[in-house]
C-alpha atoms as a PDB file:
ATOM      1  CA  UNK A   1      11.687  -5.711  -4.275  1.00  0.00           C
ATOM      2  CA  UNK A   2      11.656  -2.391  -6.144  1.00  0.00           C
ATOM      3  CA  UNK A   3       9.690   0.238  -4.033  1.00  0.00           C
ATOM      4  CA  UNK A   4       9.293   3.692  -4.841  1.00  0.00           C
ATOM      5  CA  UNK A   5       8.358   3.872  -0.853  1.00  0.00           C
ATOM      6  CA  UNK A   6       7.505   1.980   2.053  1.00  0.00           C
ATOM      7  CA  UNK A   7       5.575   2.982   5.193  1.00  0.00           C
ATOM      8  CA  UNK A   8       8.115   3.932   8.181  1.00  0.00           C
ATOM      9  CA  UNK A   9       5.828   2.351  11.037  1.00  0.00           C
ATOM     10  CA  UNK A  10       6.760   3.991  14.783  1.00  0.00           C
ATOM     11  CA  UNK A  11       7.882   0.349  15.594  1.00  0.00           C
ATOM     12  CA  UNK A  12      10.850   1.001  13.591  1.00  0.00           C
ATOM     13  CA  UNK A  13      11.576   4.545  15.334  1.00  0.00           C
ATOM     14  CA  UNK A  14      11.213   2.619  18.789  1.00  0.00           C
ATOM     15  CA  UNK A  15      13.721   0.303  17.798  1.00  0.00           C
ATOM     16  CA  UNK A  16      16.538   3.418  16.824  1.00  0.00           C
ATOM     17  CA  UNK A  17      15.717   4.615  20.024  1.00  0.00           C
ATOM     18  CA  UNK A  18      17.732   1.631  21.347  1.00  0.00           C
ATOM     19  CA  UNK A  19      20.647   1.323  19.390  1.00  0.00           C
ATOM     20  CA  UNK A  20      23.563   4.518  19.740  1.00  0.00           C
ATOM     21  CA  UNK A  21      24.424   6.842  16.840  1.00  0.00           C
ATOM     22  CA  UNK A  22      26.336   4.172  14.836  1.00  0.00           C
ATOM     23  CA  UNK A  23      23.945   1.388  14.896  1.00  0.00           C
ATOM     24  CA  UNK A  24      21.235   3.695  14.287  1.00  0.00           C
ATOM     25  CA  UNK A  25      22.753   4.514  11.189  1.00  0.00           C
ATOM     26  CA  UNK A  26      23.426   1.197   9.735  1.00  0.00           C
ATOM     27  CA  UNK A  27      20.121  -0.283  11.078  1.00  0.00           C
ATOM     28  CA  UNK A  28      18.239   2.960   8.331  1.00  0.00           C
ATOM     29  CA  UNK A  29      21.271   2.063   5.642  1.00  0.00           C
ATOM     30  CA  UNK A  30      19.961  -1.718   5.991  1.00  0.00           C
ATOM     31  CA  UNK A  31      16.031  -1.139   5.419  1.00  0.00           C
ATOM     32  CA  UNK A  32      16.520   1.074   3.083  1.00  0.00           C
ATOM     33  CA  UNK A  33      19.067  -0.735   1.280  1.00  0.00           C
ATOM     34  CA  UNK A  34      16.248  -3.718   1.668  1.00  0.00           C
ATOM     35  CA  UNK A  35      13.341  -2.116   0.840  1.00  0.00           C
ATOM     36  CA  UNK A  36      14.698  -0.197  -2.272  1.00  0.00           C
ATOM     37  CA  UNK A  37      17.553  -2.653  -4.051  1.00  0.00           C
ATOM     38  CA  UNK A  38      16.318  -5.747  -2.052  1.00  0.00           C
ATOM     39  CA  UNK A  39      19.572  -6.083  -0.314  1.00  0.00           C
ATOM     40  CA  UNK A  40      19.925  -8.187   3.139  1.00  0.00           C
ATOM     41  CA  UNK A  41      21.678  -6.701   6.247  1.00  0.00           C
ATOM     42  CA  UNK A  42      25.497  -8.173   5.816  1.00  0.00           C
ATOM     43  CA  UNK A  43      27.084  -6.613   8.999  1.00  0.00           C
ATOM     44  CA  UNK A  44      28.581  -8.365  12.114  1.00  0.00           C
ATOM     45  CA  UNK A  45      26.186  -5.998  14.388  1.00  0.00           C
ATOM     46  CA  UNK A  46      24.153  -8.648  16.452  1.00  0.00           C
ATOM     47  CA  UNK A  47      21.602  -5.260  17.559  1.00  0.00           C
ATOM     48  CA  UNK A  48      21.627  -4.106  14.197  1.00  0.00           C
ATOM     49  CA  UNK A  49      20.787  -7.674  12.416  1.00  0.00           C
ATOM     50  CA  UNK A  50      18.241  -8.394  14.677  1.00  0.00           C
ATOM     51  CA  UNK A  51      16.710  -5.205  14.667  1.00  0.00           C
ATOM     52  CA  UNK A  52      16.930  -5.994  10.629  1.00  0.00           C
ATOM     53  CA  UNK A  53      15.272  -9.400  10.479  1.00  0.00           C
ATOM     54  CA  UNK A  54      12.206  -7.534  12.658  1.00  0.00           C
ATOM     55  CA  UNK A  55      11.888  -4.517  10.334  1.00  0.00           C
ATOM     56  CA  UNK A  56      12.454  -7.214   7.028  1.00  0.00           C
ATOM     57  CA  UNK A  57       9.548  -9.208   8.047  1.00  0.00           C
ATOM     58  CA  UNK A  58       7.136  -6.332   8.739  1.00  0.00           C
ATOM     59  CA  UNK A  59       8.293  -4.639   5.030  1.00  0.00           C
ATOM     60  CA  UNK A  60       8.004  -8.099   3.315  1.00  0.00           C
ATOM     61  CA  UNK A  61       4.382  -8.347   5.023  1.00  0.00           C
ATOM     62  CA  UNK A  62       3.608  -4.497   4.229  1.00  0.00           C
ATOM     63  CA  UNK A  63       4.539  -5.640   0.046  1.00  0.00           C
ATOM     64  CA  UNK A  64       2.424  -8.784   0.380  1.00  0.00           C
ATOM     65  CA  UNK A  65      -1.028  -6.988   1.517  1.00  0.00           C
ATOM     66  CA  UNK A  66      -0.239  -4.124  -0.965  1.00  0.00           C
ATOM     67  CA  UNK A  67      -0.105  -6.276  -3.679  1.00  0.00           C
ATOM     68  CA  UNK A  68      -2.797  -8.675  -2.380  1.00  0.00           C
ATOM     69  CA  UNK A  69      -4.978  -5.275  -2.314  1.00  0.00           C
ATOM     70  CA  UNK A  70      -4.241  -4.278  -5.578  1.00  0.00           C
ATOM     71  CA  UNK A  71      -5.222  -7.613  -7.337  1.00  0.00           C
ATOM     72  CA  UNK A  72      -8.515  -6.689  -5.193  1.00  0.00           C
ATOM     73  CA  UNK A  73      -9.071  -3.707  -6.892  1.00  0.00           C
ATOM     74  CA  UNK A  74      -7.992  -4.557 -10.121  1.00  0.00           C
ATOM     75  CA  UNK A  75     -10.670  -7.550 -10.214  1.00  0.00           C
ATOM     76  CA  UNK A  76     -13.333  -5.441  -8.622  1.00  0.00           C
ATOM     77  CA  UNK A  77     -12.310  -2.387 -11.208  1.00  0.00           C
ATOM     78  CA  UNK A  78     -12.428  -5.287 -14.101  1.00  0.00           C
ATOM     79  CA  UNK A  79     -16.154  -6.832 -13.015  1.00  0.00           C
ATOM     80  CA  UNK A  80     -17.307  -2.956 -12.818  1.00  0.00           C
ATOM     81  CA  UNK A  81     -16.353  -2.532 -16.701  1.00  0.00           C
ATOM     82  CA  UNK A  82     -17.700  -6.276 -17.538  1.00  0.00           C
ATOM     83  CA  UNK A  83     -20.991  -4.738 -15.526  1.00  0.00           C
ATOM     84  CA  UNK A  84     -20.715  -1.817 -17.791  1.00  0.00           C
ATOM     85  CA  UNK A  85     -20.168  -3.243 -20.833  1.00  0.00           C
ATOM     86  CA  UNK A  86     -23.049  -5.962 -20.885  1.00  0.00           C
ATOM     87  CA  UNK A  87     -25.812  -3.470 -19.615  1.00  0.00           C
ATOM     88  CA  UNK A  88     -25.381  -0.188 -21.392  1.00  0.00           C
ATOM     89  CA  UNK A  89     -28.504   0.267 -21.911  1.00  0.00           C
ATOM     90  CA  UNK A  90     -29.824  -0.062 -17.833  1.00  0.00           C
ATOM     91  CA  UNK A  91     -26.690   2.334 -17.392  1.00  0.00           C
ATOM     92  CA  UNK A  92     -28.039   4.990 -19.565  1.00  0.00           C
ATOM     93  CA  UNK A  93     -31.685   4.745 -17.768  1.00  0.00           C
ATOM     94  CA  UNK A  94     -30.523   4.705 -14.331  1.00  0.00           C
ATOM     95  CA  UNK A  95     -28.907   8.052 -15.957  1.00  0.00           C
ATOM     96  CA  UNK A  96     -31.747   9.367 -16.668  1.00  0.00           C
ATOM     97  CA  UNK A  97     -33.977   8.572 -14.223  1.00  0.00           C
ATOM     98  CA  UNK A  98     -31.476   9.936 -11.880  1.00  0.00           C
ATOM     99  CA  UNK A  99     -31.017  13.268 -13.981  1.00  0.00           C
ATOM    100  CA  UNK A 100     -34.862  13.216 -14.001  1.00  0.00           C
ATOM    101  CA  UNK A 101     -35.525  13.043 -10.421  1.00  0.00           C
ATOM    102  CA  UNK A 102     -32.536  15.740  -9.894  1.00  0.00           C
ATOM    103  CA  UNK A 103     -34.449  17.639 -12.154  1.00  0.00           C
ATOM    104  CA  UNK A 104     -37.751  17.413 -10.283  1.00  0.00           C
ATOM    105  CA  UNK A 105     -36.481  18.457  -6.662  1.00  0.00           C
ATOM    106  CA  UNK A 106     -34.211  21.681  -7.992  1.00  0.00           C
ATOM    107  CA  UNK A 107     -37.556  22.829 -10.002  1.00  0.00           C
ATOM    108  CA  UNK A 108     -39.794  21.800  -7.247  1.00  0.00           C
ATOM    109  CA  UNK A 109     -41.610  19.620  -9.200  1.00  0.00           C
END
């Protein structure tokens, strides 16, 4: 799994709010454990594991539209620079035209 972060929803404070100081404590140990090393919840804690399996399906569904998004972006990013690269030249006249017209309304002309 490998994240430098992951988003700590208020679901997930709700859910300490239910478990005592002990629980609490393993139930943070076990997300963080997943979402960073991509370690499972191994404990006998039946409030603690379920709490787990609810938080480990909302982080594996957080990492799955991240990286849906970024192939997004990276394929709009790449069709911008294919855009770019086959019409240089209507790039550079939209330029000017648009430097032209800026031009025009700050000298009032």
């Amino acid at each position: 799994m490998r994240n430098k972060f992951f988003k700590f929803s208020e679901n997930y404070a709700k859910v300490i709010k239910h478990l005592d100081d002990k629980q609490a404590g393993q139930y943070v140990k076990a997300i963080s454990d997943y979402a960073f090393e991509g370690k499972t919840y191994a404990g006998k804690d039946a409030a603690v594991k379920t709490a787990f399996v609810f938080t480990k399906q909302q982080i594996d569904e957080d990492k799955f539209y991240r990286e849906k998004g970024k192939l997004g972006g990276q394929k709009i990013a790449e069709r911008k620079r294919e855009t770019e690269e086959e019409n240089p030249i209507l790039k550079s006249v939209i330029g000017t035209v648009f430097a032209s017209e800026l031009l025009n309304s700050l000298l009032g002309g």
